[in-house]
Protein backbone atom coordinates (compact mmCIF):
# COMPACT_ATOMS: atom_id res chain seq x y z
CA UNK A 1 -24.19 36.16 1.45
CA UNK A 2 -27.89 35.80 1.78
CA UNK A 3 -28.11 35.37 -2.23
CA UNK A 4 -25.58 32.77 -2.50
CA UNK A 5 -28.51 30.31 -2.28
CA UNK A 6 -31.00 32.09 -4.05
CA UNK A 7 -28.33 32.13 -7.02
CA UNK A 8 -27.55 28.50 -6.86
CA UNK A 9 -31.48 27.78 -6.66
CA UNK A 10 -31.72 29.50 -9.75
CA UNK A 11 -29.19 27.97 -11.38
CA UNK A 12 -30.19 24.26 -10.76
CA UNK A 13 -33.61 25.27 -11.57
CA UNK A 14 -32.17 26.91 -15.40
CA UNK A 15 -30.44 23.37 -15.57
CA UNK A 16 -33.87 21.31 -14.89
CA UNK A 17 -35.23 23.15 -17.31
CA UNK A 18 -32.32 22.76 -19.79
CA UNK A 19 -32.65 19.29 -19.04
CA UNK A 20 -36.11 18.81 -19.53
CA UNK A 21 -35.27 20.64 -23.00
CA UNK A 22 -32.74 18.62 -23.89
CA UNK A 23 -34.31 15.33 -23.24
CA UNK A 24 -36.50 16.27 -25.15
CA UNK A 25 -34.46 17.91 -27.76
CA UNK A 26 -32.23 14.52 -27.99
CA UNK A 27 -35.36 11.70 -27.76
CA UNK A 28 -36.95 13.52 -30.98
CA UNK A 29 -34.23 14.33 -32.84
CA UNK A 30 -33.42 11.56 -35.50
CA UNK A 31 -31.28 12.12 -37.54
CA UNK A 32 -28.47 9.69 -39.44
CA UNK A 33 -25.68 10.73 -36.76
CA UNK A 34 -27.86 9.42 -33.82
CA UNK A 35 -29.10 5.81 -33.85
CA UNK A 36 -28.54 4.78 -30.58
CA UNK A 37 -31.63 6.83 -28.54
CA UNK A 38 -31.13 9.07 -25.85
CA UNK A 39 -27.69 10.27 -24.84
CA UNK A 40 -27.01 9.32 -21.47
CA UNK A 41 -23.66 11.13 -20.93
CA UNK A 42 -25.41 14.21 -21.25
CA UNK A 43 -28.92 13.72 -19.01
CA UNK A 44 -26.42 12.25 -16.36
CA UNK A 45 -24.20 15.53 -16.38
CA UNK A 46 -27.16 17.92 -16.09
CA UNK A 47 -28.63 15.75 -13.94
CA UNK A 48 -25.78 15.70 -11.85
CA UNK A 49 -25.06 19.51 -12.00
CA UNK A 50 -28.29 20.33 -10.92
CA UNK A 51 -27.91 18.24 -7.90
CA UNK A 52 -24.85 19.36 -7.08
CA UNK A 53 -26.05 23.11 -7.19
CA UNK A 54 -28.93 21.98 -4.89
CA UNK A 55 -26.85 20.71 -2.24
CA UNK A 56 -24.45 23.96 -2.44
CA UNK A 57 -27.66 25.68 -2.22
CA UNK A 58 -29.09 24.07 0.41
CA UNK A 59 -25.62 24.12 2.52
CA UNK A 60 -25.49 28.15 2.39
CA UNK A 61 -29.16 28.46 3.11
CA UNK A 62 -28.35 25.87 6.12
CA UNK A 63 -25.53 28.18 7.42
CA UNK A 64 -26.51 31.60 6.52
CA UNK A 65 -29.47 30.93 8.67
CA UNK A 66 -27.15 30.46 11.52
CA UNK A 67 -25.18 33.14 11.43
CA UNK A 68 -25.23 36.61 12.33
CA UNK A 69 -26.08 39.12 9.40
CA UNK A 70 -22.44 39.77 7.93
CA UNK A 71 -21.56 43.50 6.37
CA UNK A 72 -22.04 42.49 2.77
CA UNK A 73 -25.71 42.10 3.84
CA UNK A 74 -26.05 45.56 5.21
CA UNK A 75 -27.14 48.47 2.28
CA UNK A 76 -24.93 51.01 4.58
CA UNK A 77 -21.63 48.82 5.31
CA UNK A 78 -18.93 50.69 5.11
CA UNK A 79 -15.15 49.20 4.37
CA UNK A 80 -14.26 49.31 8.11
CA UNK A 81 -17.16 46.79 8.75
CA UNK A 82 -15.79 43.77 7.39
CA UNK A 83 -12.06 43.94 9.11
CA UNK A 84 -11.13 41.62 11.99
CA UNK A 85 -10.92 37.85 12.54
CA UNK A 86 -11.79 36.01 9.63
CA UNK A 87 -11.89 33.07 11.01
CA UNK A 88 -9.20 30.21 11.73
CA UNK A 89 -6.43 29.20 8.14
CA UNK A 90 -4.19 26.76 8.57
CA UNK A 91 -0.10 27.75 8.10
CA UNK A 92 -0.01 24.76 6.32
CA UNK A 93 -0.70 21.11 5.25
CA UNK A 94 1.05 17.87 4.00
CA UNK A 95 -2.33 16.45 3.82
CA UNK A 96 -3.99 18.18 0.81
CA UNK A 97 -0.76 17.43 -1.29
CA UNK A 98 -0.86 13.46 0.25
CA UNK A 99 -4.86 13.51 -0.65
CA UNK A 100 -4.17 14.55 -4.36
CA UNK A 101 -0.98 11.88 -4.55
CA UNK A 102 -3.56 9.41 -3.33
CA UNK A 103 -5.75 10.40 -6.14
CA UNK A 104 -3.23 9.82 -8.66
CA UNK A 105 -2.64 6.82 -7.68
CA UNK A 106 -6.05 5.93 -7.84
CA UNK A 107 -6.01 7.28 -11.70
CA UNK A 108 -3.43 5.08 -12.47
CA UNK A 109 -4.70 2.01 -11.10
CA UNK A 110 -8.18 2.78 -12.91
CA UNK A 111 -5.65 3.28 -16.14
CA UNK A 112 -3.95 0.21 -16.61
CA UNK A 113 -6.54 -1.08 -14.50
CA UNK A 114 -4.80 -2.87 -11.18
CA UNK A 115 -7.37 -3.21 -9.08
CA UNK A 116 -4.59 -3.35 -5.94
CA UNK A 117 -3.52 0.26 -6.97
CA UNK A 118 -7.17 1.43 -7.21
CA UNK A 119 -7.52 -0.32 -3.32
CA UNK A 120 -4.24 1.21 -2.54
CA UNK A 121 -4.98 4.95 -3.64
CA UNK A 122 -8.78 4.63 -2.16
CA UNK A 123 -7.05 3.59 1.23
CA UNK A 124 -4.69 6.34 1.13
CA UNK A 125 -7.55 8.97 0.43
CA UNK A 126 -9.79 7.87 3.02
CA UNK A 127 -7.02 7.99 5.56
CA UNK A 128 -5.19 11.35 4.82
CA UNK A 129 -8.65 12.85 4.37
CA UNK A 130 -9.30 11.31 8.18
CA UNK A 131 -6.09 12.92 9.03
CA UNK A 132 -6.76 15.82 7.56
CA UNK A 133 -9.99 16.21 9.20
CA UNK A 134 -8.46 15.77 12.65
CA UNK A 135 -5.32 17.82 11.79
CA UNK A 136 -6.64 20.79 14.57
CA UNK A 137 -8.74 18.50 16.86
CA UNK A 138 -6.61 16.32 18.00
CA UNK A 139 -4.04 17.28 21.08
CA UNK A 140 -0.58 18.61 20.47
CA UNK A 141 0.53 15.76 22.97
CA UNK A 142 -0.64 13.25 20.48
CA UNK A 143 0.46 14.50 17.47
C-alpha cells in the first residue's frame, strides 16, 4: 500500500498539467462555436479532481506512515501472510440506506426547488450520518 499515494500524486499532478493544457487550449481557441471565453465547467472539474486526488493522497500517505509494513509491501510475502483479522465490518446498517433516502430527498427539493425539502433532506443527512458515526461507540445500554 505504500504506492497508493505515490499513484494518486501522480495522477493529480497528470491533471494539473492537463489543466494547465487545457486552459490554455480553451482561452486560445476561437472559433464560431465558442464566444463566451473560458469554459468554467471544465477548469472547475479538473480543478476539483486534482484536489480531490491530493487529499486521497495525502490521507494514505498520513496512514501508511502509521502503520506497520503490511504483506503486500514485502517482495517475499507469501499467501499465508495476509490471513487473519482484517479488521472490524459491520453485520449491518439502516443508516447508509437512511443517508442515501436523505439524499434523495435533498434531490428533489433542489428539483422542483422547495427550499423546506432541501432543509429537510440536509437535516436528515447530517443526523443519520451522526448516527452512523456513533453506531459502534456508543453503549449497548443506550442504544
Amino acid at each position: 500500500m505504500r504506492a497508493g499515494s505515490n499513484v494518486f500524486y501522480a495522477i493529480a499532478a497528470y491533471l494539473i498539467v492537463s489543466e494547465i493544457v487545457y486552459v490554455f487550449g480553451v482561452n486560445f481557441t476561437r472559433d464560431d462555436g465558442y464566444l463566451y471565453g473560458p469554459e468554467w465547467i471544465g477548469i472547475v472539474a479538473m480543478a476539483l479532481a486534482a484536489v480531490m486526488c491530493i487529499m486521497l493522497a495525502v490521507y494514505l500517505q498520513f496512514t501508511d506512515n502509521r502503520t506497520d509494513l503490511s504483506p503486500s509491501d514485502w517482495e517475499e510475502a507469501e499467501t499465508e501472510d495476509g490471513a487473519g483479522i482484517l479488521g472490524f465490518f459491520s453485520p449491518g446498517s439502516i443508516y447508509p440506506f437512511a443517508m442515501t433516502m436523505s439524499i434523495a430527498v435533498m434531490g428533489l427539493g433542489i428539483i422542483f426547488l422547495y427550499f423546506w425539502m432541501i432543509a429537510l433532506g440536509a437535516a436528515m443527512l447530517v443526523y443519520f450520518t451522526f448516527r452512523l458515526s456513533l453506531q459502534y461507540g456508543i453503549p449497548k445500554e443506550k442504544h
